[in-house]
Protein backbone atom coordinates (compact mmCIF):
# COMPACT_ATOMS: atom_id res chain seq x y z
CA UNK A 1 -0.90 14.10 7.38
CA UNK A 2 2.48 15.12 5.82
CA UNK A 3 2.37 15.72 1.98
CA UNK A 4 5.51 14.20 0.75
CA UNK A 5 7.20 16.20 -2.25
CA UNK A 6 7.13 14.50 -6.17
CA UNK A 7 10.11 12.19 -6.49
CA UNK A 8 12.93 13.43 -9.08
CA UNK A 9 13.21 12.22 -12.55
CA UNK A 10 16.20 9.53 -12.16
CA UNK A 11 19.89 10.92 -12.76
CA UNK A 12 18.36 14.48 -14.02
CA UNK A 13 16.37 12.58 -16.61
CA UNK A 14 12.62 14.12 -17.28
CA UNK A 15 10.20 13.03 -16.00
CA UNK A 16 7.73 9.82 -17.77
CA UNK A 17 4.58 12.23 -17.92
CA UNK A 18 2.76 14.70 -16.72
CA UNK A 19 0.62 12.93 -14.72
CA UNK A 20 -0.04 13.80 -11.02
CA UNK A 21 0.83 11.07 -8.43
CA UNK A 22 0.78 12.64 -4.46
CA UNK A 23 1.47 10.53 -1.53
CA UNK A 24 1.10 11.38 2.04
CA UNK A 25 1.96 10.12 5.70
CA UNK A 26 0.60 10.00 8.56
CA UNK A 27 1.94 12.32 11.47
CA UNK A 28 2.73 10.11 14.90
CA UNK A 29 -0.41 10.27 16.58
CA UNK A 30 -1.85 8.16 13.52
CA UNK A 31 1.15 6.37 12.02
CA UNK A 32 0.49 2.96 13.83
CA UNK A 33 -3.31 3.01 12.03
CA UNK A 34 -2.52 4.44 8.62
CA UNK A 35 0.03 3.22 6.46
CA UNK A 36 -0.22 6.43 3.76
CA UNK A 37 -3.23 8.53 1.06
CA UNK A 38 -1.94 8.08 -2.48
CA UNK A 39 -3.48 9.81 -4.99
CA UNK A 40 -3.43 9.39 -8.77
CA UNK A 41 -4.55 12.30 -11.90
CA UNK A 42 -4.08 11.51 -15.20
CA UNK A 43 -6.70 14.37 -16.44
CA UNK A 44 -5.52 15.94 -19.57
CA UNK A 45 -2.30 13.90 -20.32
CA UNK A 46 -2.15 11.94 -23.28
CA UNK A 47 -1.02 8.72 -22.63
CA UNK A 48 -0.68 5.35 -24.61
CA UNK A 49 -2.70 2.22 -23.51
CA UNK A 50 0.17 0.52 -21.57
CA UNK A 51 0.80 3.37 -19.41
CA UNK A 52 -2.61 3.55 -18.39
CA UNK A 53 -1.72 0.51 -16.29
CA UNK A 54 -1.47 0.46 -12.83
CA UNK A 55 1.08 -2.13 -10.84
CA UNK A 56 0.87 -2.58 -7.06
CA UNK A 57 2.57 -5.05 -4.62
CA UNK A 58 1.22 -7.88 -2.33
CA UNK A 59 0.09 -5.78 0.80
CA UNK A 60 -0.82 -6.41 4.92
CA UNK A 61 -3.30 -2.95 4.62
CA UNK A 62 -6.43 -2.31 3.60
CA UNK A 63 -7.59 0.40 2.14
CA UNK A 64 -10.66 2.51 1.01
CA UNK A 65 -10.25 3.82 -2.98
CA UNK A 66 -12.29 6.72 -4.33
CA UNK A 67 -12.66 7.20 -7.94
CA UNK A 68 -13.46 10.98 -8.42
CA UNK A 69 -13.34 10.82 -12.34
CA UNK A 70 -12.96 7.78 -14.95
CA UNK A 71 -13.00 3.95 -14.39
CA UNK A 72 -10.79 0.90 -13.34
CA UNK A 73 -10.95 -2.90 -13.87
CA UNK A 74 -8.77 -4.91 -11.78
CA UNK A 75 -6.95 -7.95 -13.81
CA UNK A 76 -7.54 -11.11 -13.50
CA UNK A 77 -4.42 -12.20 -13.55
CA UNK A 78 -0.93 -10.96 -11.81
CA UNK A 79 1.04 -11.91 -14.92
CA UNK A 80 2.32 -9.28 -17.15
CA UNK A 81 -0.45 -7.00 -18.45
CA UNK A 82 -1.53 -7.21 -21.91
CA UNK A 83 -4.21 -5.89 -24.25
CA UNK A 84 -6.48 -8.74 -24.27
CA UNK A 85 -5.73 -9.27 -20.57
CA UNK A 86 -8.99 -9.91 -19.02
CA UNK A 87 -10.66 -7.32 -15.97
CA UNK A 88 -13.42 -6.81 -13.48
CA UNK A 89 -14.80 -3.40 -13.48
CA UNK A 90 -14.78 -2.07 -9.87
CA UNK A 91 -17.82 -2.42 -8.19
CA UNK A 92 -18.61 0.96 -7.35
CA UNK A 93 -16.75 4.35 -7.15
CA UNK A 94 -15.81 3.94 -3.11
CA UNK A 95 -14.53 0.42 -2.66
CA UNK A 96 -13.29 -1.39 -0.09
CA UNK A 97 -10.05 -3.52 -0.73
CA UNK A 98 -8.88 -6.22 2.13
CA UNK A 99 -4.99 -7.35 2.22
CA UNK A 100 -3.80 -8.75 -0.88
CA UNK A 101 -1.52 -11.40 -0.22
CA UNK A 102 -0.24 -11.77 -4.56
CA UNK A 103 0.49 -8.55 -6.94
CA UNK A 104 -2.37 -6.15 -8.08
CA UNK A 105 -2.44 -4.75 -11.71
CA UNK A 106 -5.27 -2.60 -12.41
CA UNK A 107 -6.51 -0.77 -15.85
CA UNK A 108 -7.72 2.21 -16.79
CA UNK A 109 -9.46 2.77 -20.13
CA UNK A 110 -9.49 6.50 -20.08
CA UNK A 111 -8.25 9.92 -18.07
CA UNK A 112 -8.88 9.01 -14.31
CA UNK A 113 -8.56 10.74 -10.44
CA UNK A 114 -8.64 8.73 -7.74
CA UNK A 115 -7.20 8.58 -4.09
CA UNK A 116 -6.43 5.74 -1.79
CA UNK A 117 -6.48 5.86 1.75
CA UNK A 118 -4.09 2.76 3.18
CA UNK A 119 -5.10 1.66 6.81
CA UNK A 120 -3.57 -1.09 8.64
CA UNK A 121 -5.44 -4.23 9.19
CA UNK A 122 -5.71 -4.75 12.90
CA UNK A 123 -6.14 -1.05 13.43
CA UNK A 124 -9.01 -1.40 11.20
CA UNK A 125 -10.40 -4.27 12.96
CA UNK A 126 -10.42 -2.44 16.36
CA UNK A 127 -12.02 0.46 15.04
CA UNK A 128 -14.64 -1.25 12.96
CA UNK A 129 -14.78 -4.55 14.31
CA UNK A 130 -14.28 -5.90 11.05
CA UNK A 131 -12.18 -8.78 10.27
CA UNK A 132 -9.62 -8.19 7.65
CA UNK A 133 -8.86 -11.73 6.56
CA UNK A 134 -12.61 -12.33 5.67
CA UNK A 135 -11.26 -9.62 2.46
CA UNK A 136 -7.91 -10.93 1.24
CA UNK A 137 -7.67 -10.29 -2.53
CA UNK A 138 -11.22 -9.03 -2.78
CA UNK A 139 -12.82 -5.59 -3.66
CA UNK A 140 -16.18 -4.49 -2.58
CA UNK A 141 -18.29 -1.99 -2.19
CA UNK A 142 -17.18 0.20 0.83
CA UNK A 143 -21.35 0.62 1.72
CA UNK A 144 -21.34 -3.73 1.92
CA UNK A 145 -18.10 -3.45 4.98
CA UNK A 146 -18.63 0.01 6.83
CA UNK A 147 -21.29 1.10 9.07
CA UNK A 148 -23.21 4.83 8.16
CA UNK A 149 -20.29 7.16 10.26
CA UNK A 150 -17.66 5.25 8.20
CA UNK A 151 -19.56 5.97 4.84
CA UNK A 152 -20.47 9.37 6.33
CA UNK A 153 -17.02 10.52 6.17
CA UNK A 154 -16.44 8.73 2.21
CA UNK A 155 -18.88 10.74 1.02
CA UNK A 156 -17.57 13.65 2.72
CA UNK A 157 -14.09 13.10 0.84
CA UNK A 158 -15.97 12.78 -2.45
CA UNK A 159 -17.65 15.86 -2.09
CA UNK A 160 -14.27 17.99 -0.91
CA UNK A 161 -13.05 20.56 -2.93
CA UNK A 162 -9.57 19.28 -3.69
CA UNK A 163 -7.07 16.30 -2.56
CA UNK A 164 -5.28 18.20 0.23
CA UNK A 165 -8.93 18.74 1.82
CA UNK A 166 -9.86 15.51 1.06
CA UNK A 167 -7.04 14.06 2.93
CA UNK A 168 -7.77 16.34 6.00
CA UNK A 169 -11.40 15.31 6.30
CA UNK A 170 -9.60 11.54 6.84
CA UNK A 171 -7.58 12.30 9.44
CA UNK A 172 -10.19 14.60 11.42
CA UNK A 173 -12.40 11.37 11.15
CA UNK A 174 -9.73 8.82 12.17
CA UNK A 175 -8.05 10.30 14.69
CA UNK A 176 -10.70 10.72 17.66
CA UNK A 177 -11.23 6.99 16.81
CA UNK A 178 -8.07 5.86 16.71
CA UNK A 179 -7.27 7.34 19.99
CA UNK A 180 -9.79 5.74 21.37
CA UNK A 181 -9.60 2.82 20.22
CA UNK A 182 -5.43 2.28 20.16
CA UNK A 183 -3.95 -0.57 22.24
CA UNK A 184 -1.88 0.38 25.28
CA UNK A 185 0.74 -1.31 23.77
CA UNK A 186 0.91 0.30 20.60
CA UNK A 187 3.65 2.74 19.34
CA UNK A 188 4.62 4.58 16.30
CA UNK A 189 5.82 2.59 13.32
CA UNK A 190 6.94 3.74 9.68
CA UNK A 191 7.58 0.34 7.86
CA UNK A 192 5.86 -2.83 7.45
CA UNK A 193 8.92 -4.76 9.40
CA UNK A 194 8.46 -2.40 12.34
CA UNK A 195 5.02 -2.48 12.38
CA UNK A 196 5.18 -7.09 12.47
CA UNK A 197 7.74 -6.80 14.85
CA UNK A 198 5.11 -4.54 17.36
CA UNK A 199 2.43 -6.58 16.74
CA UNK A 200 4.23 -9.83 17.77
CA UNK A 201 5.20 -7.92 20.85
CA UNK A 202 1.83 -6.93 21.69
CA UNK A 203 0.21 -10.44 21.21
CA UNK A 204 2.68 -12.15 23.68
CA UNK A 205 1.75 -9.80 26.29
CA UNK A 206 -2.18 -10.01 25.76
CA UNK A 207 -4.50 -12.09 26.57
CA UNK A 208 -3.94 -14.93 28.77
CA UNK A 209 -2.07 -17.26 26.56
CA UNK A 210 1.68 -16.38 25.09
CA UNK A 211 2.95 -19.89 23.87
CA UNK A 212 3.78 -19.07 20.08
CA UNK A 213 0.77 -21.05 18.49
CA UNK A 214 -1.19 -18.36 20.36
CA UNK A 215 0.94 -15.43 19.52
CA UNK A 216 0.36 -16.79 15.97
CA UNK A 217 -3.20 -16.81 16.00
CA UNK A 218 -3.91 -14.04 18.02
CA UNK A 219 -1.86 -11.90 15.21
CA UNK A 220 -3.67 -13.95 12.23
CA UNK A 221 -6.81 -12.80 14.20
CA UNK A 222 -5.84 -9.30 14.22
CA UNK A 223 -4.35 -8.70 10.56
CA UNK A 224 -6.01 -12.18 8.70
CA UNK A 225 -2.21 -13.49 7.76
CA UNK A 226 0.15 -15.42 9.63
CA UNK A 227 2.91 -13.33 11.33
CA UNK A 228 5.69 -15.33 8.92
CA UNK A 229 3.78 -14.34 5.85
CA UNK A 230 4.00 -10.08 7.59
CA UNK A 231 7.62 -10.56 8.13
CA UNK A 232 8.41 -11.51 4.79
CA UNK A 233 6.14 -8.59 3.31
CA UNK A 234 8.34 -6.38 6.07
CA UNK A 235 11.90 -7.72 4.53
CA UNK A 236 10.78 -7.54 0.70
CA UNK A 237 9.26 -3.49 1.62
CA UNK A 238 12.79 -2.47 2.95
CA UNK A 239 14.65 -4.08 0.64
CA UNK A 240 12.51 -2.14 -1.66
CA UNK A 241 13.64 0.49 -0.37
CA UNK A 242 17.29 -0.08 -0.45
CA UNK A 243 17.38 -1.08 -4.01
CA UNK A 244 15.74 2.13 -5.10
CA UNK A 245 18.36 4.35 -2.85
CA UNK A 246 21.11 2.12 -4.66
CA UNK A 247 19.20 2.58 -7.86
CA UNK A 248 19.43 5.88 -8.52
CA UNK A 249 22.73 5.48 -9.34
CA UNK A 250 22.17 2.94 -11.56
CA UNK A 251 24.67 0.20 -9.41
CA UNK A 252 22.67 -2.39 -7.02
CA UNK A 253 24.19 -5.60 -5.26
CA UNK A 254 21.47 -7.50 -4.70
CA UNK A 255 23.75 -9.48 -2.50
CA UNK A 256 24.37 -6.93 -0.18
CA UNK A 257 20.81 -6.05 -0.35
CA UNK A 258 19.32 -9.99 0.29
CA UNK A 259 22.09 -9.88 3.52
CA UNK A 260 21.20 -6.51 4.96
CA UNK A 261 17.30 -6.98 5.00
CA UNK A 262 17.33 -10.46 6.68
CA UNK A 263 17.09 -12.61 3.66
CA UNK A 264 18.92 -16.38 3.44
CA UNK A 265 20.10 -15.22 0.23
CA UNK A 266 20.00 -13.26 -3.57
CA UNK A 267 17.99 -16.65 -4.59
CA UNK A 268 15.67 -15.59 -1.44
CA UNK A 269 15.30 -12.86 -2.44
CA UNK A 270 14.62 -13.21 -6.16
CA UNK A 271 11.36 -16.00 -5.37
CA UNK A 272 10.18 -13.59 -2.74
CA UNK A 273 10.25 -10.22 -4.87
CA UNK A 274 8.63 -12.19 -7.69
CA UNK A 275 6.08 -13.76 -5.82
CA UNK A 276 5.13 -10.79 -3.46
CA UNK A 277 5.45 -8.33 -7.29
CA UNK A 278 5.37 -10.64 -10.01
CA UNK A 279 9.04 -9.77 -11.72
CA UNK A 280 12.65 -10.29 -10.49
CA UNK A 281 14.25 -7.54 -8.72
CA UNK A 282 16.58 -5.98 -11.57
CA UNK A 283 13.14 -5.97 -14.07
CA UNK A 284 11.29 -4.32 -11.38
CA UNK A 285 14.18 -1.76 -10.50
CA UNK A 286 14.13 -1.22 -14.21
CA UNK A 287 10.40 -0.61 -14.45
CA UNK A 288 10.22 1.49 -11.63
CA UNK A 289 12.55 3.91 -13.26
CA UNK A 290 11.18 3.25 -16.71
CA UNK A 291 7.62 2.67 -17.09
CA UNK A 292 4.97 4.85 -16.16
CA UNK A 293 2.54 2.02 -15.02
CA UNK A 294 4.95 1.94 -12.53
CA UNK A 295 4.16 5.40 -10.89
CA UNK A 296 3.07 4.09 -7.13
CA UNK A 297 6.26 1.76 -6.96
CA UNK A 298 7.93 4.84 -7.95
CA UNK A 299 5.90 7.57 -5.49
CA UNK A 300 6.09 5.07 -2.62
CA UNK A 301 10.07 4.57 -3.14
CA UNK A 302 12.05 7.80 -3.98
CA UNK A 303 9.94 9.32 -1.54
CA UNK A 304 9.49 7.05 2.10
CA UNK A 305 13.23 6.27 0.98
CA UNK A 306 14.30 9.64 2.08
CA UNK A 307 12.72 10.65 5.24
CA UNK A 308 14.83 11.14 7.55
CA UNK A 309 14.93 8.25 10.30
């Protein structure tokens, strides 16, 4: 796994906290089975109840979530977080979280560590034989989904000394596996549209149908969504992407945006951002910059933003 450097404070500004928020990715050999580790360390920063918030976006991956220290409740609701906002506690401290196909806010009432390991669904489902659209918008238990090697190496992460080793226990597990288990077809892919755009390719040559209706559900099979509902996720991720490049200056067309990321138009683009992250694109490019509940939105852009292709 490559550990990706802190993104910059905006125009030289400092930075929200001092909060710890790491993100890798995964080398070739695993980049078509995991989508990225986050991590997340708010242990010994003072912060006020509304940045103790935690926003993520409508996602095709799964993903396995250790808590190492202090508690979560996922909201109810996707709406804008409040106080009296009502939560579920997470079932345990290793969960299992299926594609969410609406925005995620999570809470945490105190200092917390965690780390989240982001895999994508049909590479899940040929190494576990699970099927990811039995888990859309749920969380679970990780012991109720994976079998005892699976749960094996989760306890092995929990034990590690320290995040770096924690991630490299992951990939010694997953890669023998994924090896194994990876489709002839498959190749390296860094974004969600890539990734849509492969898997249609490899579900028209498999199997012994290829009219579209069986495309469609082979790929439904594979990820549990319907290959329109992936491409849109794709469009939204890299336009995403572009707005926070344009951003950083603090000047973004969402025109030119909408047009270069395969969207009908702004209008388009405005429903699909807000369904797919619950606010309009120039509140969430404000938040991102501006709110510390904000902080994956923020890791995932400035950073993935600036690989190099």
């Amino acid at each position: 796994m490559l550990k990706i450097a802190p993104p910059p404070p905006a125009s030289g500004a400092a930075p929200l906290s001092a909060t710890s928020s790491q993100l890798w990715l995964p080398r070739p050999a695993l980049s078509s089975c995991v989508r990225a580790v986050m991590s997340r360390d708010t242990r010994g920063v003072a912060l006020r109840a509304e940045e103790r918030y935690n926003h993520f976006p409508a996602t095709p991956a799964c993903s396995l979530v250790w808590y190492f220290s202090g508690q979560a409740e996922v909201l109810r609701s996707h709406q804008p977080a409040r106080e009296d906002s009502p939560g579920s506690p997470l079932p345990d401290r290793i969960t299992f979280c299926g594609p969410f196909n609406r925005p995620v806010i999570s809470r945490n009432p105190g200092p917390m560590h965690a780390m989240m390991l982001m895999l994508m669904p049909d590479a899940l489902a040929l190494m576990t034989g699970i099927d990811p659209g039995a888990y859309i918008n749920r969380v679970v238990p990780a012991a109720e989904v994976l079998d005892p090697a699976w749960m094996a190496m989760c306890r092995e992460v929990d034990k590690a000394a320290d995040d770096d080793a924690r991630v490299r226990i992951m990939a010694t597990f997953l890669d023998p596996r994924w090896q194994q288990a990876r489709p002839d077809a498959d190749s390296p892919t860094r974004f969600f549209l890539d990734w849509s755009h492969n898997l249609a390719l490899r579900a028209g040559t498999s199997g012994l149908g290829r009219s579209l209706r069986q495309v469609e559900r082979r790929i439904k099979q594979w990820t549990g969504q319907p290959l329109r509902e992936l491409r849109g996720l794709g469009r939204s991720e890299q336009a995403f992407f572009d707005a926070v490049v344009a951003g950083r200056s603090g000047n973004v067309n969402w025109s030119d945006v909408a047009s270069n990321t395969g969207f009908a138009d702004q209008s388009h683009l405005c429903r699909q951002t807000r369904r797919l992250t619950g606010f309009p694109p120039e509140e969430l490019r404000r938040r991102i910059f501006a709110d510390e509940s904000f902080w994956a939105y923020r890791l995932w852009g400035f950073t993935e933003s600036e690989l190099p292709d």
